[in-house]
C-alpha atoms as a PDB file:
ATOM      1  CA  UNK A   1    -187.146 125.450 141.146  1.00  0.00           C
ATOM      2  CA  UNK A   2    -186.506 126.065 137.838  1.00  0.00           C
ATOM      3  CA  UNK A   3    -186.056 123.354 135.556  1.00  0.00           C
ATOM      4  CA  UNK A   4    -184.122 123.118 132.240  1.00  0.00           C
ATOM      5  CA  UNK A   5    -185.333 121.756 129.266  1.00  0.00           C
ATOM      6  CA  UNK A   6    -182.184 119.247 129.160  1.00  0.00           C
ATOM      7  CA  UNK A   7    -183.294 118.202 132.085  1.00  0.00           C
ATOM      8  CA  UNK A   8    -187.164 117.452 130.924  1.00  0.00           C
ATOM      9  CA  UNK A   9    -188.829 114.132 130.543  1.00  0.00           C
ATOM     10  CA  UNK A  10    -190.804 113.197 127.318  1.00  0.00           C
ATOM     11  CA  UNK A  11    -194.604 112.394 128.212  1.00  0.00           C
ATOM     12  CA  UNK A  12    -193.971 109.356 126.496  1.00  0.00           C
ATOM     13  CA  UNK A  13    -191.454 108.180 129.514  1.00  0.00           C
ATOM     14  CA  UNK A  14    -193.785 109.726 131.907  1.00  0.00           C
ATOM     15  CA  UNK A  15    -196.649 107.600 130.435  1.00  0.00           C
ATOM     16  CA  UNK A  16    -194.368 104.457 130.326  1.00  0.00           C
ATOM     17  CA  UNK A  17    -193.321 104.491 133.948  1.00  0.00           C
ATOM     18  CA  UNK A  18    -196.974 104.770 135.111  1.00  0.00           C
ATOM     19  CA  UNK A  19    -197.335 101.249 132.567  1.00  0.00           C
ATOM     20  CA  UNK A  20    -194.476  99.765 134.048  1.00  0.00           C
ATOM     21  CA  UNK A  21    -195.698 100.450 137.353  1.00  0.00           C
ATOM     22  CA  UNK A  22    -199.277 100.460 137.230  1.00  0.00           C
ATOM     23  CA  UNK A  23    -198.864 104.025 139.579  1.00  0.00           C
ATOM     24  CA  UNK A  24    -199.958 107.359 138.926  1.00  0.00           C
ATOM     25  CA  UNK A  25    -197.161 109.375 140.661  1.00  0.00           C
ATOM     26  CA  UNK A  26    -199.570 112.443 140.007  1.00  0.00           C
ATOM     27  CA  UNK A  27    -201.539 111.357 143.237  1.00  0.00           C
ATOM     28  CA  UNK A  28    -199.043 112.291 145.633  1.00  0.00           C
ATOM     29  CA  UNK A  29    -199.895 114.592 148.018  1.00  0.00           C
ATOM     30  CA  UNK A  30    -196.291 115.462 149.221  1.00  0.00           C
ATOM     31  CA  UNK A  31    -196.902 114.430 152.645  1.00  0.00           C
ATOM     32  CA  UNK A  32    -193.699 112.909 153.228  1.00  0.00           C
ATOM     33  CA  UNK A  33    -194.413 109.798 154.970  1.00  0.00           C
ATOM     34  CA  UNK A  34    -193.065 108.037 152.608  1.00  0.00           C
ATOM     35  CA  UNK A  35    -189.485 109.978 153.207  1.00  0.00           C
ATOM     36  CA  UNK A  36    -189.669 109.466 156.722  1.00  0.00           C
ATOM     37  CA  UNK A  37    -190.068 105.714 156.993  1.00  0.00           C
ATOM     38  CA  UNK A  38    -187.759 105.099 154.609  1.00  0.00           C
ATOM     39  CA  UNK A  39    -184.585 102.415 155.382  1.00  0.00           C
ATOM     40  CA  UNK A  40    -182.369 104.035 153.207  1.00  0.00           C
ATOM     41  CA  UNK A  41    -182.581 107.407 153.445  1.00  0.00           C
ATOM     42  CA  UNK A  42    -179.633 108.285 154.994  1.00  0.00           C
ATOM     43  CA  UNK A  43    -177.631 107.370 151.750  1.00  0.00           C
ATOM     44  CA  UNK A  44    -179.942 108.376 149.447  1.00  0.00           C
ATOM     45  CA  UNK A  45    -179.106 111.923 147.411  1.00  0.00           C
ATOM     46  CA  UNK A  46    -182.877 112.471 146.471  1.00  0.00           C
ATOM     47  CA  UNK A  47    -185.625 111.774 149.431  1.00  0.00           C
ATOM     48  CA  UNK A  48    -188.148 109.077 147.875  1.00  0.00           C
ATOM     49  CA  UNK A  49    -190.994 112.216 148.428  1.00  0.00           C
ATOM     50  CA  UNK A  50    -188.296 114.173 146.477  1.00  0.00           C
ATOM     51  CA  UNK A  51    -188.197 111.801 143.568  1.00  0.00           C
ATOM     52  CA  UNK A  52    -192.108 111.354 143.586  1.00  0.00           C
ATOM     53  CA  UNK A  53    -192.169 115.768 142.900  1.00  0.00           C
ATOM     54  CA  UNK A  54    -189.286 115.133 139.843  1.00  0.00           C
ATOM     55  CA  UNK A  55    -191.528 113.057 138.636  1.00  0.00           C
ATOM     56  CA  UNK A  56    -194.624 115.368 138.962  1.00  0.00           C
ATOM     57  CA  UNK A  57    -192.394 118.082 137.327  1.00  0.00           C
ATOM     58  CA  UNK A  58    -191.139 115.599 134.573  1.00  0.00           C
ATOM     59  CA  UNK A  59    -187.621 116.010 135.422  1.00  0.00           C
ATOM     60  CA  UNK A  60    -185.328 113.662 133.965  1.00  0.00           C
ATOM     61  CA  UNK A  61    -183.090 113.778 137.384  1.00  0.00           C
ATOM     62  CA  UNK A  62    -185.692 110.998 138.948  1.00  0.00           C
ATOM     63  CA  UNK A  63    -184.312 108.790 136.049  1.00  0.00           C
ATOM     64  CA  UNK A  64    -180.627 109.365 136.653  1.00  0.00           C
ATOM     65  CA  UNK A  65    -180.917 109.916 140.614  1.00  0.00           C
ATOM     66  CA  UNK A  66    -178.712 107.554 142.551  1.00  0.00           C
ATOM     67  CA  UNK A  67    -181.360 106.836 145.242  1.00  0.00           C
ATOM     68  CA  UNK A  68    -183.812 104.835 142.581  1.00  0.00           C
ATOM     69  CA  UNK A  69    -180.374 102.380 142.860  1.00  0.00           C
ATOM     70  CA  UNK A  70    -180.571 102.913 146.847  1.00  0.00           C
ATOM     71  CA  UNK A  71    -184.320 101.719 147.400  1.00  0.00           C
ATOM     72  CA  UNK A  72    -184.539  98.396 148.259  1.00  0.00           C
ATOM     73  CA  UNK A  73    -187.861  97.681 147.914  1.00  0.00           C
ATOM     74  CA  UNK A  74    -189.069  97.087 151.718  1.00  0.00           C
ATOM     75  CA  UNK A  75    -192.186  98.433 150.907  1.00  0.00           C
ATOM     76  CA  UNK A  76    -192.708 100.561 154.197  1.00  0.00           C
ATOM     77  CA  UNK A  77    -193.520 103.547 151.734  1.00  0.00           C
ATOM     78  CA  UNK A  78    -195.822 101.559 149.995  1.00  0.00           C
ATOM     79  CA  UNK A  79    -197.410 100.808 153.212  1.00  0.00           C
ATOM     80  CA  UNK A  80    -197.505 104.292 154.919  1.00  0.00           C
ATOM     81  CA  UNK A  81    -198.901 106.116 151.791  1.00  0.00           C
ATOM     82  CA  UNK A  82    -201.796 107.632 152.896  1.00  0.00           C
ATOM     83  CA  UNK A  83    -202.822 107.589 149.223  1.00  0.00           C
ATOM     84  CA  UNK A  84    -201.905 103.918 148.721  1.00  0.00           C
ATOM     85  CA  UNK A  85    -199.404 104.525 146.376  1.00  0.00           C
ATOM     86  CA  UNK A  86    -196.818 102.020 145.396  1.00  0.00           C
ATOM     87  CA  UNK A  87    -193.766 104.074 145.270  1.00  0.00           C
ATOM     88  CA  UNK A  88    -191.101 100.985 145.359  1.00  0.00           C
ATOM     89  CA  UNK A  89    -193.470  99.870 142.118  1.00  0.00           C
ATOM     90  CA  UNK A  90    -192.823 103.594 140.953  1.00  0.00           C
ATOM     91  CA  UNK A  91    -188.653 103.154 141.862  1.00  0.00           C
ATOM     92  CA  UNK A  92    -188.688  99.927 140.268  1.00  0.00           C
ATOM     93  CA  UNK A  93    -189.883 101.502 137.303  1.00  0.00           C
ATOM     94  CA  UNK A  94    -187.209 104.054 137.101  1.00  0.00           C
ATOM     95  CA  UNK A  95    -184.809 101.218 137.279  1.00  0.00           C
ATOM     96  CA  UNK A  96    -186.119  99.176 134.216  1.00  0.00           C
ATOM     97  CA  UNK A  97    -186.407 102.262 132.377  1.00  0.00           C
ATOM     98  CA  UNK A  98    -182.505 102.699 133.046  1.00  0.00           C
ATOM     99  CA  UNK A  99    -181.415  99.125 132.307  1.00  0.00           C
ATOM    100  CA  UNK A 100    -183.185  99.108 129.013  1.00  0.00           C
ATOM    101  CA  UNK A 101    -182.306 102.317 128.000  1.00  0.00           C
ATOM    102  CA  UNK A 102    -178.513 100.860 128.043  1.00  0.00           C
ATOM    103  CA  UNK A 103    -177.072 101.549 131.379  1.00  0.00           C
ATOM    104  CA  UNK A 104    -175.288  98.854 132.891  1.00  0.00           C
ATOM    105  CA  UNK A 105    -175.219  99.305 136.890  1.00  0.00           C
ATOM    106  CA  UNK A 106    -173.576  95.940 138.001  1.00  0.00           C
ATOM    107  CA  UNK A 107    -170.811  93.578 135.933  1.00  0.00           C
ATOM    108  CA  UNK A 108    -170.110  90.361 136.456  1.00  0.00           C
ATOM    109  CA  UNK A 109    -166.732  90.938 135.542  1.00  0.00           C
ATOM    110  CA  UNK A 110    -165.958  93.401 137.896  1.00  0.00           C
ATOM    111  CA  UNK A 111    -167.163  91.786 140.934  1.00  0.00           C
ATOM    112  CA  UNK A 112    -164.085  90.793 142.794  1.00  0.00           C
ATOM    113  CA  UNK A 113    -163.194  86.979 142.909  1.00  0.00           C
ATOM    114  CA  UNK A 114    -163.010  87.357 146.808  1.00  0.00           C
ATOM    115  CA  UNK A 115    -166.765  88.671 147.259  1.00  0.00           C
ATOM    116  CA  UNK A 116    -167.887  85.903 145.418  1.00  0.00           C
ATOM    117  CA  UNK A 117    -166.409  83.805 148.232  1.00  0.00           C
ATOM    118  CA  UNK A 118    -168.090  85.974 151.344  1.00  0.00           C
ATOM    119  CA  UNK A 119    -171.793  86.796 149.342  1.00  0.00           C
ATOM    120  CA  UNK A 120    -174.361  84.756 149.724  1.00  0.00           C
ATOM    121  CA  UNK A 121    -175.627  83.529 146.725  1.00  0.00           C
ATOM    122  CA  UNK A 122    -179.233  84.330 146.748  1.00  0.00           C
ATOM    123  CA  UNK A 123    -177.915  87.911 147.441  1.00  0.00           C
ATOM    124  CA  UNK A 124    -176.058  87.633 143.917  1.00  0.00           C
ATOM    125  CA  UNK A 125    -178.992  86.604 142.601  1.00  0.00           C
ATOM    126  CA  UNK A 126    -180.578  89.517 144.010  1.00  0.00           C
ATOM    127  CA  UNK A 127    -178.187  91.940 143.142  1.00  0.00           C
ATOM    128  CA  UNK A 128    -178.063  91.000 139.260  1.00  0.00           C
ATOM    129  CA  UNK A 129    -181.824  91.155 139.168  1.00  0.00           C
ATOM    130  CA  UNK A 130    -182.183  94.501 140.524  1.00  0.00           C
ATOM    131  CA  UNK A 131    -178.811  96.336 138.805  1.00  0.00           C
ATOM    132  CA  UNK A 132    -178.320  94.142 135.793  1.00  0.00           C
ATOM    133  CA  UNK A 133    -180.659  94.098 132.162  1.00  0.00           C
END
C-alpha cells in the first residue's frame, strides 16, 4: 500500500503516542486477535489490527480514523494480545492526541435537550471524558 507523504506522521507524534501510552505499537505481530475479539468491530471503518499497521507505517489515517472514536475501551484486546500489548492504551492515545490538537468530537450545546432527559448521567460523564478536551 502505498502511502502519501500528506498522509505521513512526524516521528515526533509517533514518539508522543508511545509517551502517552506507555506502548510500543512496533511490537505487534499482526496476528489479529486483537481484531477478532473486538466489541465494536462491526462499526468500526479501520480493524483495531488495521490501525496498529497505520501506525507501524506512520500513517496519519490512525489519527483521523473514525474507529479510535468507536473503541470503547473493554480491554478484551488488551487481554488477548499475545504480546501483551495495550492497544485501548494505544487508542486512547490517538484520542488525546486529537482533542489537543483542536478537534472537538462532542458539544455540549448540541446535545439535544431531550437526551439529556433519557441518558444516564454517569454516561454523560463518560461521554465528555472520552470525546471532549
Amino acid at each position: 500500500m502505498a502511502v502519501e507523504l500528506s498522509n505521513k506522521m512526524s516521528r515526533e507524534i509517533i514518539e508522543r503516542i508511545k509517551e502517552i501510552s506507555g506502548q510500543d505499537p512496533y511490537l505487534c505481530m499482526q496476528c489479529g486477535t486483537c481484531s477478532a475479539g473486538c466489541t465494536g468491530r462491526e462499526v468500526m471503518e479501520l480493524l483495531p489490527r488495521q490501525v496498529m499497521r497505520l501506525l507501524q507505517l506512520g500513517d496519519a489515517r490512525a489519527l483521523h480514523c473514525r474507529s479510535i472514536w468507536v473503541c470503547s475501551t473493554c480491554l478484551l484486546c488488551t487481554a488477548r494480545c499475545p504480546r501483551g500489548i495495550d492497544l485501548a492504551r494505544l487508542m486512547e492515545a490517538l484520542r488525546v492526541i486529537n482533542l489537543r490538537s483542536g478537534g472537538e468530537v462532542l458539544v455540549a450545546e448540541k446535545i439535544p435537550v431531550e437526551l439529556l432527559t433519557r441518558v444516564p448521567q454517569m454516561a454523560l460523564t463518560s461521554g465528555f471524558r472520552k470525546l471532549s478536551a
